[in-house]
Protein backbone atom coordinates (compact mmCIF):
# COMPACT_ATOMS: atom_id res chain seq x y z
CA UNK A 1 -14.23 -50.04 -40.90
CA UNK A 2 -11.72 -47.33 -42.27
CA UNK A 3 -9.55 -49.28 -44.96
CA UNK A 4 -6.98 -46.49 -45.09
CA UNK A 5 -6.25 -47.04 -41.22
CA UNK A 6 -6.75 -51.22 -41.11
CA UNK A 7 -9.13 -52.25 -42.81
CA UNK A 8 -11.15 -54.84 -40.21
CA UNK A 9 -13.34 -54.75 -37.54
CA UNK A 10 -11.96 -54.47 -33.41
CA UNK A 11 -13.29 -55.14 -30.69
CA UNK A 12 -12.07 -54.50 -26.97
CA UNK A 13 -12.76 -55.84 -23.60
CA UNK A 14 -13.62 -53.12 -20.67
CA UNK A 15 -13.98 -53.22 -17.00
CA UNK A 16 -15.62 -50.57 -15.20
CA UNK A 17 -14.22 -50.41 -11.31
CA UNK A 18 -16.07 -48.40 -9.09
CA UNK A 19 -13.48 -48.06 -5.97
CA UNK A 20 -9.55 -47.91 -5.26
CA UNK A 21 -7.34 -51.02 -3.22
CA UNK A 22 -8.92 -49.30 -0.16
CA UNK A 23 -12.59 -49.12 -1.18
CA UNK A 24 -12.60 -45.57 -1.37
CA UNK A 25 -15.50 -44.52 -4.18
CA UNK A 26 -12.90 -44.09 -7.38
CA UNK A 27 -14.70 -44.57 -10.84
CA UNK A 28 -12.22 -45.82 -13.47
CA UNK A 29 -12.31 -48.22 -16.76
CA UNK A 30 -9.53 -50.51 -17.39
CA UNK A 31 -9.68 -51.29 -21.32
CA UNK A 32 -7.90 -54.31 -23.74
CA UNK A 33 -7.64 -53.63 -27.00
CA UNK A 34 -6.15 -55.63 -29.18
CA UNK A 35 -3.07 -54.98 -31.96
CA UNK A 36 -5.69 -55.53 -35.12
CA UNK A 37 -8.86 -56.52 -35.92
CA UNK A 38 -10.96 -59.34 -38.28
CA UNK A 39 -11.15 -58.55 -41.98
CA UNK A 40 -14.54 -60.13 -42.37
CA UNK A 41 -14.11 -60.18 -46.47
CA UNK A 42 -10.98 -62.72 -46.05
CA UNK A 43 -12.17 -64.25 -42.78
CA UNK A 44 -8.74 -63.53 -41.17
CA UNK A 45 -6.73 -61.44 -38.47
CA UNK A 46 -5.35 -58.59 -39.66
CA UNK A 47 -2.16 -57.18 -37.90
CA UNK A 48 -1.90 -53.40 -37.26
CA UNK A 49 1.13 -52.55 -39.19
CA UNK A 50 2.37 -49.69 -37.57
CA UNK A 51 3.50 -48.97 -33.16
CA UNK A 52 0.33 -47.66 -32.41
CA UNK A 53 -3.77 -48.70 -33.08
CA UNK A 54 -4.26 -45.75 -33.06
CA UNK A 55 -3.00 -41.90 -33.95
CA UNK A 56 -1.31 -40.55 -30.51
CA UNK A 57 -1.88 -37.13 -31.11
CA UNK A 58 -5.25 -37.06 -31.64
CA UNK A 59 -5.94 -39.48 -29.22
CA UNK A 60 -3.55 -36.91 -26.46
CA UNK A 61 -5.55 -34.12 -27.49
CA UNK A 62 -8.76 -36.11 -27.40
CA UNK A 63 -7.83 -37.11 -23.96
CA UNK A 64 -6.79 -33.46 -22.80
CA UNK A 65 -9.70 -31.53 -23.66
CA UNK A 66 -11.59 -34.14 -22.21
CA UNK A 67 -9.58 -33.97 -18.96
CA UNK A 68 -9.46 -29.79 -19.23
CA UNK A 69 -13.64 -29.80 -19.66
CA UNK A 70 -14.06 -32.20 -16.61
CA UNK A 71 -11.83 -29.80 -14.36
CA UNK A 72 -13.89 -27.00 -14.95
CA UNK A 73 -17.35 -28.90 -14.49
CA UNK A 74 -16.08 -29.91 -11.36
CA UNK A 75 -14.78 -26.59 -10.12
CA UNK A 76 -18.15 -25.23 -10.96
CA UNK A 77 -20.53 -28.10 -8.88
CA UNK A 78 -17.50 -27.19 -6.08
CA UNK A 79 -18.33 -23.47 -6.27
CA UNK A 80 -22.06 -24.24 -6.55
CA UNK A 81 -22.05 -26.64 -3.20
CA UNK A 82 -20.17 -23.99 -1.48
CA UNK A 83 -22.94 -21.53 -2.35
CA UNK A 84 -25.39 -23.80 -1.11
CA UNK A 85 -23.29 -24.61 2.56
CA UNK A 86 -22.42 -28.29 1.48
């Protein structure tokens, strides 16, 4: 609980799919998170004041490196399998 960003506790619902509409093997998570959270002081819902839960930058740049250091681990197994005539 940061009380400089809302203050309450949130919680989030996640579904882990393992293949596309065609059933081709396609790993993904699907997430719900709600707009606030439960300040469990008051006993009530509090309402995230601003657009976003939560800061788009860091969450872009979160998301990008993350993105940039799976590219590269999968250009290296790639290489490796080629090595190895797979």
């Amino acid at each position: 609980m940061n009380p400089k960003n809302l203050g309450a506790e949130i919680g989030m619902t996640m579904v882990l799919h393992t293949n596309s509409r065609k059933l081709d093997y396609h790993p993904h998570i699907h997430a719900v998170v709600p707009g606030g959270g439960v300040d469990k002081k008051r006993r009530q819902w509090k309402k995230k004041k601003s657009k976003y839960l939560f800061n788009i930058k860091a969450m872009s740049k979160s998301l990008f490196e993350d993105s940039e250091s799976n590219q590269n681990k999968a250009k290296n197994v790639s290489k490796s399998n080629q090595k190895r005539g797979l």
